[in-house]
Protein backbone atom coordinates (compact mmCIF):
# COMPACT_ATOMS: atom_id res chain seq x y z
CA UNK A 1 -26.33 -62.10 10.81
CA UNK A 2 -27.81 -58.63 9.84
CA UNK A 3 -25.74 -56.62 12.81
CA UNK A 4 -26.74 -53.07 13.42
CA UNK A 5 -23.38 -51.41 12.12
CA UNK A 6 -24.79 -47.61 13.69
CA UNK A 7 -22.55 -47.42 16.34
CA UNK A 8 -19.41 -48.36 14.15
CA UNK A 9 -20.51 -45.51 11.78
CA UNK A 10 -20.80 -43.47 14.42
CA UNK A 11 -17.65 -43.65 15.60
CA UNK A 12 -15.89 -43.14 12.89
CA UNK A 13 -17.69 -39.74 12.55
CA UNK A 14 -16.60 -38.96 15.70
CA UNK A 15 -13.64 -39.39 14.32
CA UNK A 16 -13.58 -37.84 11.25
CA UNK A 17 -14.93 -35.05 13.41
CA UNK A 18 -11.76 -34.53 15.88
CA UNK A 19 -9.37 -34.93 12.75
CA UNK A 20 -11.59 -31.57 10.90
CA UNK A 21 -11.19 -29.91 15.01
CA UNK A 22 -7.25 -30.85 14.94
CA UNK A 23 -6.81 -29.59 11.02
CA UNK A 24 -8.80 -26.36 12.12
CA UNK A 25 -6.60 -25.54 15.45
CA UNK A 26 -3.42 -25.95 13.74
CA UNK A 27 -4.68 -23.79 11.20
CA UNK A 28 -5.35 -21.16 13.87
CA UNK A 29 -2.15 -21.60 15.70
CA UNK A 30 -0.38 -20.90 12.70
CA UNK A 31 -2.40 -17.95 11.41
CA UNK A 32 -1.84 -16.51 14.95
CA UNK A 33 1.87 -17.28 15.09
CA UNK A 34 2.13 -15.55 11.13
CA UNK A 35 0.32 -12.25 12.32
CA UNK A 36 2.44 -12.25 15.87
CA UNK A 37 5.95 -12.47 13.59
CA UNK A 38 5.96 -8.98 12.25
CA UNK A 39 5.20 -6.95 15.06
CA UNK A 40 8.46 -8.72 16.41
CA UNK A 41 10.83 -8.18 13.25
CA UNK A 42 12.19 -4.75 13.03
CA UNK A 43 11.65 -2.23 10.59
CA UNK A 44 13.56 -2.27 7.41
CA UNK A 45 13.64 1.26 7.39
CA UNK A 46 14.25 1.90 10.76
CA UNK A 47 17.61 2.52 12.42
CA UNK A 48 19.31 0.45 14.51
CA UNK A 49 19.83 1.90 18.15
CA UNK A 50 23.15 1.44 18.36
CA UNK A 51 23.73 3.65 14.90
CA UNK A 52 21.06 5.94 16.25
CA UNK A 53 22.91 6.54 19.56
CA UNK A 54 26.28 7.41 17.31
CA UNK A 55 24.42 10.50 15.71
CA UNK A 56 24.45 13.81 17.16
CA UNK A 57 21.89 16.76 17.13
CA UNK A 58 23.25 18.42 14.07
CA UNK A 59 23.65 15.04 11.82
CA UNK A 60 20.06 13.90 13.01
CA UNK A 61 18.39 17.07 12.02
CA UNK A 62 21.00 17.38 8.49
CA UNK A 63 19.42 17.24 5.31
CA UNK A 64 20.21 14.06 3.52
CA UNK A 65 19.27 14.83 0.32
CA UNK A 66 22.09 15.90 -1.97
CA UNK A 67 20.14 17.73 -5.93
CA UNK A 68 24.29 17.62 -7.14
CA UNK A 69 25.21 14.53 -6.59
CA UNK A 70 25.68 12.20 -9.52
CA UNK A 71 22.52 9.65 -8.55
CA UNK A 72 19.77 12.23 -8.58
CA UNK A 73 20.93 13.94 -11.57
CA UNK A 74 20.69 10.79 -13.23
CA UNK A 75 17.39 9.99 -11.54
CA UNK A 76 16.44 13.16 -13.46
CA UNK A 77 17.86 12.72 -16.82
CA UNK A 78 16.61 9.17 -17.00
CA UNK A 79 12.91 10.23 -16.06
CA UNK A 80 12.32 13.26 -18.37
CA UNK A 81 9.59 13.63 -20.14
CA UNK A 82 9.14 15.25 -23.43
């Protein structure tokens, strides 16, 4: 009655093996498709083309910062140090 249970045991770590492989590609796969997603997102500061299209010489080359307007001033007089 004493069977030789090697090849059973055996098996199953071949088994056991091909589950770690599986767990391990997916784990790839998905660490691939994470690095791949944001070379395809755009920019968030970045403009759109179809607003960049709309501007002409003089706005793209206009300074955008304004020292008089009310949100800088306040920037300013919120941040000073004594």
């Amino acid at each position: 009655m004493g069977r030789d249970r090697g090849g059973e045991k055996m098996a199953k770590a071949g088994e056991e093996r091909a589950q770690r492989r599986g767990l391990l590609r997916a784990l790839g796969l998905g660490t691939a498709a994470a690095a791949a997603a944001p070379a395809l997102a755009q920019r968030a500061d970045s403009v759109p083309s179809r607003d960049a299209r709309k501007e002409n010489e003089a706005q793209r080359n206009a300074a955008r910062y304004r020292a008089e307007s009310p949100h800088v001033q306040a920037f300013y007089r919120t941040n000073r140090y004594e």
